[in-house]
PDB file of N, CA and C in Angstrom:
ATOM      1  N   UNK A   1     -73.258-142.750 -38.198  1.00  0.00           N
ATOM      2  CA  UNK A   1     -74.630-143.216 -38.077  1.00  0.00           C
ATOM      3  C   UNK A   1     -75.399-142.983 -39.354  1.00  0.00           C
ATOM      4  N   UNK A   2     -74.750-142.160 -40.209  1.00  0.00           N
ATOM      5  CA  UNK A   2     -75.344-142.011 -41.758  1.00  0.00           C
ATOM      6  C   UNK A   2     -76.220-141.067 -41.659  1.00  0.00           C
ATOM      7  N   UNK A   3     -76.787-140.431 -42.575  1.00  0.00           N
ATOM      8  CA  UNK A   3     -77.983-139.311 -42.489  1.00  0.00           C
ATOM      9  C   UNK A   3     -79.383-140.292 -42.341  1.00  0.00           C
ATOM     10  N   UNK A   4     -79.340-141.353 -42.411  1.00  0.00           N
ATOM     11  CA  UNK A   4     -81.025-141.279 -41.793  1.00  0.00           C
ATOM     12  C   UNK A   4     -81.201-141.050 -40.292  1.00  0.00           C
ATOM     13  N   UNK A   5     -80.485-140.106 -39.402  1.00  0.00           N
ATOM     14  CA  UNK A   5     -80.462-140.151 -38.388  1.00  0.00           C
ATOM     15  C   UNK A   5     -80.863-138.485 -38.322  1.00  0.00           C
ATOM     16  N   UNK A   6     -81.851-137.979 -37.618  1.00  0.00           N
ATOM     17  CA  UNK A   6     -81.675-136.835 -37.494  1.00  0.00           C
ATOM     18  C   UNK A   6     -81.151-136.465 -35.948  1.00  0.00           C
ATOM     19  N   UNK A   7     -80.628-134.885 -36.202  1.00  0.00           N
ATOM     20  CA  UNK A   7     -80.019-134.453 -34.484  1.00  0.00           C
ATOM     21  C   UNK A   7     -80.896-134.433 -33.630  1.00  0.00           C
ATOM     22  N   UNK A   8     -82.281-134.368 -34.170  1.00  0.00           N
ATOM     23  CA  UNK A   8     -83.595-134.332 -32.762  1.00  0.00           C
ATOM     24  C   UNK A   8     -83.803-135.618 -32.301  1.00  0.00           C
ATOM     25  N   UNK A   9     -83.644-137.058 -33.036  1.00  0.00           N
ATOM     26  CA  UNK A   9     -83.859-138.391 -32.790  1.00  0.00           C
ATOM     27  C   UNK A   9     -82.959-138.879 -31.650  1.00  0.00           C
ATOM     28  N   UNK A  10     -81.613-138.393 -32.278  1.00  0.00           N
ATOM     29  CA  UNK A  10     -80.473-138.889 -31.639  1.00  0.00           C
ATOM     30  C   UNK A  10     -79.696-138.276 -29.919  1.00  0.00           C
ATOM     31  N   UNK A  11     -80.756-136.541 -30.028  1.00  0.00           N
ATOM     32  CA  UNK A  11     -80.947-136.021 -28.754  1.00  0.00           C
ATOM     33  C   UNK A  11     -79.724-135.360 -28.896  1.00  0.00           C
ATOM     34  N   UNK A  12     -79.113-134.746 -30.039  1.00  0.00           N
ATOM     35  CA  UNK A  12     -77.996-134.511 -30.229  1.00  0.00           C
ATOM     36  C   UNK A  12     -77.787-132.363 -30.625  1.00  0.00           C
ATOM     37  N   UNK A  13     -77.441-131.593 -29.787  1.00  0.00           N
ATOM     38  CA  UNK A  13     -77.800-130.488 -30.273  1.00  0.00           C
ATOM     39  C   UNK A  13     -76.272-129.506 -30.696  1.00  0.00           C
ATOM     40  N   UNK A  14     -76.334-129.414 -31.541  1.00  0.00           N
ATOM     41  CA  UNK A  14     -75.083-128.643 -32.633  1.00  0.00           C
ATOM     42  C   UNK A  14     -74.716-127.190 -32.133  1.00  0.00           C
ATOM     43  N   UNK A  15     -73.265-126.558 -31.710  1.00  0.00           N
ATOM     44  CA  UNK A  15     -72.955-125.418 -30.839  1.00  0.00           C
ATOM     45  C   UNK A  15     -71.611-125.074 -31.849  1.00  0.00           C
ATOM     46  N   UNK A  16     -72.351-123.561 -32.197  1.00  0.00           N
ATOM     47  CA  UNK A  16     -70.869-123.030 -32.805  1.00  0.00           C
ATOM     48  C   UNK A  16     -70.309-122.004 -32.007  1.00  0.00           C
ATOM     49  N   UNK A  17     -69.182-121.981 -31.867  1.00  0.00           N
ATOM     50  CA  UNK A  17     -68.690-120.588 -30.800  1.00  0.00           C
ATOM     51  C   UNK A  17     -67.338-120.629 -31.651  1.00  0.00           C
ATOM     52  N   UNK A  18     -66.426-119.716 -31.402  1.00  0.00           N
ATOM     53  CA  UNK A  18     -65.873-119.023 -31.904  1.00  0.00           C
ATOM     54  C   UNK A  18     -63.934-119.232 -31.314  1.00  0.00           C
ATOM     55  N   UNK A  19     -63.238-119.610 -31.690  1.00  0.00           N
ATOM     56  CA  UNK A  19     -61.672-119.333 -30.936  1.00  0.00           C
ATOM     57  C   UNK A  19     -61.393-118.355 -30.145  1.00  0.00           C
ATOM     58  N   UNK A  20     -62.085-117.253 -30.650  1.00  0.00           N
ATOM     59  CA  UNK A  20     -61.698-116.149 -28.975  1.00  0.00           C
ATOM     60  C   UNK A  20     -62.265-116.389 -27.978  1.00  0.00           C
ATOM     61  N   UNK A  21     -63.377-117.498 -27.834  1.00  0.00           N
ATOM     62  CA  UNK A  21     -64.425-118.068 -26.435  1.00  0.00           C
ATOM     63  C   UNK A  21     -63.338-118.903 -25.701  1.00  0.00           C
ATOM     64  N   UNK A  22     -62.581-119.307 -26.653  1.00  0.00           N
ATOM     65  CA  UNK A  22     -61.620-120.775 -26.066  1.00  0.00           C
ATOM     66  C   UNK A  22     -60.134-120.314 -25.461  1.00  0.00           C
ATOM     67  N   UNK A  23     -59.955-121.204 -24.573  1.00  0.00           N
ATOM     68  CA  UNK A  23     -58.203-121.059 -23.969  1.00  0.00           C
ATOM     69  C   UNK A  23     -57.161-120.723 -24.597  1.00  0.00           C
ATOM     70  N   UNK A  24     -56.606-120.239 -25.135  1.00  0.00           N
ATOM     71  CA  UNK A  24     -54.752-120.498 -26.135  1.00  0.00           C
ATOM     72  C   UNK A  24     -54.352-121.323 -26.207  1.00  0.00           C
ATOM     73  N   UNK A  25     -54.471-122.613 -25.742  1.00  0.00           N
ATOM     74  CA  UNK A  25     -53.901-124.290 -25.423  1.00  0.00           C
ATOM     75  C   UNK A  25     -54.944-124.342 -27.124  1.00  0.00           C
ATOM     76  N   UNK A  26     -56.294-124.576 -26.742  1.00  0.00           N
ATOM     77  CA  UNK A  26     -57.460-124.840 -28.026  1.00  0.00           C
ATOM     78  C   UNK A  26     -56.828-124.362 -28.879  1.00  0.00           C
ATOM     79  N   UNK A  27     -57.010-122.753 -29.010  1.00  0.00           N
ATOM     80  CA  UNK A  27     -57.181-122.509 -30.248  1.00  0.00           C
ATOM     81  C   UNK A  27     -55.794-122.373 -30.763  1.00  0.00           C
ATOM     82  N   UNK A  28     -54.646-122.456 -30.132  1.00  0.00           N
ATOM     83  CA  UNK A  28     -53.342-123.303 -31.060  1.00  0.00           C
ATOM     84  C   UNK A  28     -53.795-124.821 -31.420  1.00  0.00           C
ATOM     85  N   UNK A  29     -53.914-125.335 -30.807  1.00  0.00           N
ATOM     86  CA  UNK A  29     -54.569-126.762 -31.595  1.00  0.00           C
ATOM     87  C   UNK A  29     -55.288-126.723 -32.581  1.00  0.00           C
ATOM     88  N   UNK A  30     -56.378-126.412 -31.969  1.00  0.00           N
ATOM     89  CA  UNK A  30     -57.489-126.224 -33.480  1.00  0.00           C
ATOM     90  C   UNK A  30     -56.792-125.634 -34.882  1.00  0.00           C
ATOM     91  N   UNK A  31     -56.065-124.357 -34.281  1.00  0.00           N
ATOM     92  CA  UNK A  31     -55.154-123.771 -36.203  1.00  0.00           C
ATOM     93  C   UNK A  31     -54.188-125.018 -36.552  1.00  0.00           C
ATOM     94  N   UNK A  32     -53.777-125.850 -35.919  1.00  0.00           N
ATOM     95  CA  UNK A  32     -52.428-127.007 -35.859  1.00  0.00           C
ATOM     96  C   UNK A  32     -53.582-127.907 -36.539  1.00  0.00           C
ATOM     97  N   UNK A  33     -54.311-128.458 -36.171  1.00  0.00           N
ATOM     98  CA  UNK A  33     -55.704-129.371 -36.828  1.00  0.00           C
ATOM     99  C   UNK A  33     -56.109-129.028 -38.365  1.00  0.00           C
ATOM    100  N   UNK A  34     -56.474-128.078 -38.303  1.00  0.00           N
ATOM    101  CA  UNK A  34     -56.888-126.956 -39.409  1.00  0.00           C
ATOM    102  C   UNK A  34     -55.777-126.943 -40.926  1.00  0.00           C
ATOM    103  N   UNK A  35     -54.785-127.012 -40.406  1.00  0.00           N
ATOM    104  CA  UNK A  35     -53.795-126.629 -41.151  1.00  0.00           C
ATOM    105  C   UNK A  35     -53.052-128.028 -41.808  1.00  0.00           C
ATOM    106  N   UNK A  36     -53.142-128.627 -40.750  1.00  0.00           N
ATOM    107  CA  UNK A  36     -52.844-130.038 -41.298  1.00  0.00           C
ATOM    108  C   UNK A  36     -53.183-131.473 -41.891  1.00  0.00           C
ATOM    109  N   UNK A  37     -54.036-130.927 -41.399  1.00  0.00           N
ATOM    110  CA  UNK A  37     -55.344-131.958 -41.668  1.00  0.00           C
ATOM    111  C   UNK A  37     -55.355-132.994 -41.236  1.00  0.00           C
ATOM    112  N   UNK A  38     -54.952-133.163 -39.882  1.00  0.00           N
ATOM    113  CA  UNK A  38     -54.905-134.521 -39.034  1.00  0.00           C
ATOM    114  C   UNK A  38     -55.763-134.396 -38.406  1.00  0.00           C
ATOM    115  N   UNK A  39     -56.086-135.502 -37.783  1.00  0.00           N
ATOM    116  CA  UNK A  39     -57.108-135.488 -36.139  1.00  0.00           C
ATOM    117  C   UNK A  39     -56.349-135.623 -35.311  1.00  0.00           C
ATOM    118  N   UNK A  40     -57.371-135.060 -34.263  1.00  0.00           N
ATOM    119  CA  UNK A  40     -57.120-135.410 -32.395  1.00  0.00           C
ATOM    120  C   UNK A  40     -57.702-136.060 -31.791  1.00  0.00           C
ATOM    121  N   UNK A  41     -57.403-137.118 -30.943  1.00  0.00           N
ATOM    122  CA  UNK A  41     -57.882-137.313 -30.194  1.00  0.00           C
ATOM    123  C   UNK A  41     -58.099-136.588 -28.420  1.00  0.00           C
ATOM    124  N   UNK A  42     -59.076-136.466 -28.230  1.00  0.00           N
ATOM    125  CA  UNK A  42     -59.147-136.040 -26.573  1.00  0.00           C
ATOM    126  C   UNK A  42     -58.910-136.845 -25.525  1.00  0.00           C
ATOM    127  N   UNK A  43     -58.297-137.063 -24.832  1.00  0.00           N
ATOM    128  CA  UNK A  43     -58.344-138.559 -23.462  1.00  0.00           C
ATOM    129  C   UNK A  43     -58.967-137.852 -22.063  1.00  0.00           C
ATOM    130  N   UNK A  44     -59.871-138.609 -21.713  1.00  0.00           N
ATOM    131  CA  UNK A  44     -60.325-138.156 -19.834  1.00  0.00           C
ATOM    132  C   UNK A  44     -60.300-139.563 -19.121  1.00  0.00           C
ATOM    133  N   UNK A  45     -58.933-139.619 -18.283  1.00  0.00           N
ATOM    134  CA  UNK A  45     -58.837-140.668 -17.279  1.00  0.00           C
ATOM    135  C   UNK A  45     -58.705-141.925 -18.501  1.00  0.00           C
ATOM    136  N   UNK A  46     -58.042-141.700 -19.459  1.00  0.00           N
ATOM    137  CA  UNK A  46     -57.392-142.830 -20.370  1.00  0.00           C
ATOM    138  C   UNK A  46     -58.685-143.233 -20.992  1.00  0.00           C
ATOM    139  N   UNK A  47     -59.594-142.228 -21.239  1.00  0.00           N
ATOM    140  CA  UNK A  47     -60.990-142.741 -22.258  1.00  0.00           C
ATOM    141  C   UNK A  47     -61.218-141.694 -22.866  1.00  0.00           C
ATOM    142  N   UNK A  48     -61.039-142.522 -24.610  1.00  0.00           N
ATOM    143  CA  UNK A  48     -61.199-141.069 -25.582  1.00  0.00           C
ATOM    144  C   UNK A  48     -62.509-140.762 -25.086  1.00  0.00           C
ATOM    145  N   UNK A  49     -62.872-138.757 -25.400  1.00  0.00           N
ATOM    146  CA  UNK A  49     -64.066-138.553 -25.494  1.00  0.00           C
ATOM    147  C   UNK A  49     -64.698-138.343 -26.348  1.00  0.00           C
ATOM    148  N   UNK A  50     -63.516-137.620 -27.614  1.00  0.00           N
ATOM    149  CA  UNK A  50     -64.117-136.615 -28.326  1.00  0.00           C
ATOM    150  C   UNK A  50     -62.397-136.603 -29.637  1.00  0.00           C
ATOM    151  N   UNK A  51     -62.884-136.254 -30.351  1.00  0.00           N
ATOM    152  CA  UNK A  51     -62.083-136.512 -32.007  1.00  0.00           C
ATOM    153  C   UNK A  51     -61.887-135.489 -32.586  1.00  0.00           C
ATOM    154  N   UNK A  52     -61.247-134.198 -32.356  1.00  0.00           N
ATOM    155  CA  UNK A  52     -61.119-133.177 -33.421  1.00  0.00           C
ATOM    156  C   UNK A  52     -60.479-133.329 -34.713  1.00  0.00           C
ATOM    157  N   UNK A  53     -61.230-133.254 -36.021  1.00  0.00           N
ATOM    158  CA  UNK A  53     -60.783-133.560 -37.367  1.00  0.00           C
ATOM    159  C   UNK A  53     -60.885-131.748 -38.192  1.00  0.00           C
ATOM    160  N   UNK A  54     -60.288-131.718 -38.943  1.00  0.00           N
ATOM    161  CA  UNK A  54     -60.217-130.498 -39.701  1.00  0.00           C
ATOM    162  C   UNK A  54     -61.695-130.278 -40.308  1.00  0.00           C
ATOM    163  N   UNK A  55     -62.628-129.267 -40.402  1.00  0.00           N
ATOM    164  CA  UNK A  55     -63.457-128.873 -41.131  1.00  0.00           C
ATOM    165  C   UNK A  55     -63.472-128.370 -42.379  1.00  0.00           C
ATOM    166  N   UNK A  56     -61.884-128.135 -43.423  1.00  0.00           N
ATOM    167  CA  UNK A  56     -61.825-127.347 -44.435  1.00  0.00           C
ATOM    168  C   UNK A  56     -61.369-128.737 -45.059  1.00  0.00           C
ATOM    169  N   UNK A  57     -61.915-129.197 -46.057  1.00  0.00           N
ATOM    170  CA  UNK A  57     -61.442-130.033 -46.915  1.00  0.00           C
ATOM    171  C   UNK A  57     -59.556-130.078 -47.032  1.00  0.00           C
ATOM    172  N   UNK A  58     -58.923-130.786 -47.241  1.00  0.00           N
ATOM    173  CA  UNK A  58     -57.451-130.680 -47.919  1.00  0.00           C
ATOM    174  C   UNK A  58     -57.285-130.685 -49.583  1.00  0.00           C
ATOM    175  N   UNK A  59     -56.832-129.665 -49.633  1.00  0.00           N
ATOM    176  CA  UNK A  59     -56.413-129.513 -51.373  1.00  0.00           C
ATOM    177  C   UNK A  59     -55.941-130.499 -51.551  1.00  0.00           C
ATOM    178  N   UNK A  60     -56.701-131.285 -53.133  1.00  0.00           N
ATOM    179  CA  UNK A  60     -55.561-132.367 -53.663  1.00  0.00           C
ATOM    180  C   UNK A  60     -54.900-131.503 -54.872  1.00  0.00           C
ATOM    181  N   UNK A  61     -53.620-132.176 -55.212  1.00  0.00           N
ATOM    182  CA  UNK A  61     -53.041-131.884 -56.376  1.00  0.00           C
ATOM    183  C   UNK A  61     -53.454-132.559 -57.304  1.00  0.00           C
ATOM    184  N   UNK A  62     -53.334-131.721 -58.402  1.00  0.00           N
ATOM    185  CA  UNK A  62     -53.314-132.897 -59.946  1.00  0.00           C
ATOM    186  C   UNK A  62     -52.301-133.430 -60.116  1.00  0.00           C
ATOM    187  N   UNK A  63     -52.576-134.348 -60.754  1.00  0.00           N
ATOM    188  CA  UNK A  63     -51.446-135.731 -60.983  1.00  0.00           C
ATOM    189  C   UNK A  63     -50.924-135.205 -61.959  1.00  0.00           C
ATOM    190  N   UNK A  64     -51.565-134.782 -63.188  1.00  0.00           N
ATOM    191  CA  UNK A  64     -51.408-134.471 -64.394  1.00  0.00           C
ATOM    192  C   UNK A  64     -50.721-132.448 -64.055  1.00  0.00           C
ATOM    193  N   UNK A  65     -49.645-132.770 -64.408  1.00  0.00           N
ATOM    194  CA  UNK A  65     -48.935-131.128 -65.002  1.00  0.00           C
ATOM    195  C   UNK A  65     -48.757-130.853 -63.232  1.00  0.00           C
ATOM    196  N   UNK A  66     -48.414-131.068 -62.533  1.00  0.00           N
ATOM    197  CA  UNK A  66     -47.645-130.816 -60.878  1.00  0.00           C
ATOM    198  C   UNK A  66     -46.694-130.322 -60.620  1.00  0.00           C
ATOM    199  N   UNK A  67     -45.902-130.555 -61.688  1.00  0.00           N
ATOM    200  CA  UNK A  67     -44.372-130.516 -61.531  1.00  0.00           C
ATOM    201  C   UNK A  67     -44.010-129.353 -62.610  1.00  0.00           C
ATOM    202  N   UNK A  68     -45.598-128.535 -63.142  1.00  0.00           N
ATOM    203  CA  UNK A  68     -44.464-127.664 -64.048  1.00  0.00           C
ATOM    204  C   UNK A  68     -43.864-126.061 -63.468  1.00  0.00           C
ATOM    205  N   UNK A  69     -43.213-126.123 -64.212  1.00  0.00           N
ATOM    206  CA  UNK A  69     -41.925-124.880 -63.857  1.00  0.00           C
ATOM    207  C   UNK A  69     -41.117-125.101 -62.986  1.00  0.00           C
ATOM    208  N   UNK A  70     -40.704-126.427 -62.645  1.00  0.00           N
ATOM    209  CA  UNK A  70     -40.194-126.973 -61.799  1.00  0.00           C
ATOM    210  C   UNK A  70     -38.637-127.444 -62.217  1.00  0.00           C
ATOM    211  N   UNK A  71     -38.423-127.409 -63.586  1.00  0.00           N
ATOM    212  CA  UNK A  71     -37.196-127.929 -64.013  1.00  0.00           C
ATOM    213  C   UNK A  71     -36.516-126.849 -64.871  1.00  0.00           C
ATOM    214  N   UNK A  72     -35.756-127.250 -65.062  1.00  0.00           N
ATOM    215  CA  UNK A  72     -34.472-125.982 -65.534  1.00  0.00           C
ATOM    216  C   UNK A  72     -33.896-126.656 -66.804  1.00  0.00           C
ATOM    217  N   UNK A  73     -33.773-125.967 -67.884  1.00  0.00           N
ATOM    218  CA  UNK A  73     -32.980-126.545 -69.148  1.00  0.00           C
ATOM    219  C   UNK A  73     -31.337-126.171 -68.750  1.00  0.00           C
ATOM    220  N   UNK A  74     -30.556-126.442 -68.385  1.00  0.00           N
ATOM    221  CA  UNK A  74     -28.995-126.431 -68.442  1.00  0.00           C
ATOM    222  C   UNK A  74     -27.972-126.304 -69.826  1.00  0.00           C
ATOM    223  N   UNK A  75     -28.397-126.965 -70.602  1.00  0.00           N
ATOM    224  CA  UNK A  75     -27.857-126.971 -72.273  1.00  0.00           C
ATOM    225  C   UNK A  75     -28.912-127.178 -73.204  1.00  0.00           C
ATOM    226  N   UNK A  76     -28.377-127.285 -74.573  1.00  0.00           N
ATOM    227  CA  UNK A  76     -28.950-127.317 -75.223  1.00  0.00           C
ATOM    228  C   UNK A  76     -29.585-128.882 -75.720  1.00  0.00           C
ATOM    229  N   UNK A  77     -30.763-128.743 -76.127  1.00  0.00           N
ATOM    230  CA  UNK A  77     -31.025-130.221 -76.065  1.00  0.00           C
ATOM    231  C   UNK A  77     -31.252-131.136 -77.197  1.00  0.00           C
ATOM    232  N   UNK A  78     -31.242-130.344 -78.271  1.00  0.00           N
ATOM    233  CA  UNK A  78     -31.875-130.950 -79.469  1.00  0.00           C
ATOM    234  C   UNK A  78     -29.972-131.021 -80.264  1.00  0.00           C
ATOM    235  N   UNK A  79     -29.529-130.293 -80.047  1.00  0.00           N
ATOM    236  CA  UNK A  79     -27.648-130.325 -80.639  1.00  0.00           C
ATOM    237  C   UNK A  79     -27.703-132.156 -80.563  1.00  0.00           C
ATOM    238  N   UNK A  80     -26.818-132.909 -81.168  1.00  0.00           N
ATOM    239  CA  UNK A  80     -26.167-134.009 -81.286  1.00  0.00           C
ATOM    240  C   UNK A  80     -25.355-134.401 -79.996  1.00  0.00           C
ATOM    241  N   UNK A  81     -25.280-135.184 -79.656  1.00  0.00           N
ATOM    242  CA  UNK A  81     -24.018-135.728 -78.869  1.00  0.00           C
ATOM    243  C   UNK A  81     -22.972-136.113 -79.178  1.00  0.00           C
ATOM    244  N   UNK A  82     -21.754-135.814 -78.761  1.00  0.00           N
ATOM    245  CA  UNK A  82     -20.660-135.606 -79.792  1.00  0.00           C
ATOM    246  C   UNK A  82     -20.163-137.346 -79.477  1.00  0.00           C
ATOM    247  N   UNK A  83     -20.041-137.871 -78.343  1.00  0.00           N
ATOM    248  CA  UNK A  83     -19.645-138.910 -78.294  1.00  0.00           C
ATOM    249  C   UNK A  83     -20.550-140.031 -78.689  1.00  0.00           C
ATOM    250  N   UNK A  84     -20.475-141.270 -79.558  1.00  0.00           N
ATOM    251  CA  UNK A  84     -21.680-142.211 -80.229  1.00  0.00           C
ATOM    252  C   UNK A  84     -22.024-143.555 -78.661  1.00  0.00           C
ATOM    253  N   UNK A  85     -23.183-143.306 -78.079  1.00  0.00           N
ATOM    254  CA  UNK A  85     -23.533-144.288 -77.051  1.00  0.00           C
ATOM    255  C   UNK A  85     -23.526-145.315 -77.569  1.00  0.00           C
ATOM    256  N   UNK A  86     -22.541-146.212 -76.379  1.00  0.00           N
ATOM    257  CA  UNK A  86     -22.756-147.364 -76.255  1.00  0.00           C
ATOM    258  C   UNK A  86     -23.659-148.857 -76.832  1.00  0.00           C
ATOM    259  N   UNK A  87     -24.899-148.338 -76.712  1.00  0.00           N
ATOM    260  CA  UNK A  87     -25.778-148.809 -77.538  1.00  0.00           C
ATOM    261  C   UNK A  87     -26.176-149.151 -78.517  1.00  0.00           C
ATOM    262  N   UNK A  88     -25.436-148.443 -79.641  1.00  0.00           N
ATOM    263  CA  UNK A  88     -25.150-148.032 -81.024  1.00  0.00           C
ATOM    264  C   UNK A  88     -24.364-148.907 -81.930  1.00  0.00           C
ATOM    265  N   UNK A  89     -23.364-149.230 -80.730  1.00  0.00           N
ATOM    266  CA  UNK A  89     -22.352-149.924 -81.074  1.00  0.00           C
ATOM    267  C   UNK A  89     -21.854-151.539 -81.231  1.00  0.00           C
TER     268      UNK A  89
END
């Protein structure tokens, strides 16, 4: 609905409580939500009600430098190749 909407207009009032208030069914979900960063949907009598989405942003990676320390030198690399490629030839 965008922010020109405020919660008093819309009759809408905001409730924080806590995972130890909630069942063990919830609050394994909610850490499963949390962690993954997917949504849920809720169903009552085959009609969504309600959408649980993660509240903690998801880390992005950098594109740039991701992969370092990730590879292994095996030999030496700057030595010659003893056999002349293909290419050459």
């Amino acid at each position: 609905m965008g922010s020109q909407w405020s919660d008093a207009v819309l009759g809408v009032s905001k409730m924080t409580t806590t995972t130890s208030d909630l069942p063990e069914i919830l609050q394994k979900l909610f850490l499963e939500i949390g962690e993954s960063h997917q949504s849920s949907m809720v169903m009552h009598e085959g009609h969504p009600i309600v959408v649980i989405t993660s509240a903690i942003p998801k880390k992005t990676r950098p594109s740039f430098g991701f992969m370092k320390g990730t590879g292994e030198i095996l030999d030496d690399l700057i030595a010659p190749v003893e056999q002349p490629w293909d290419v050459l030839q």
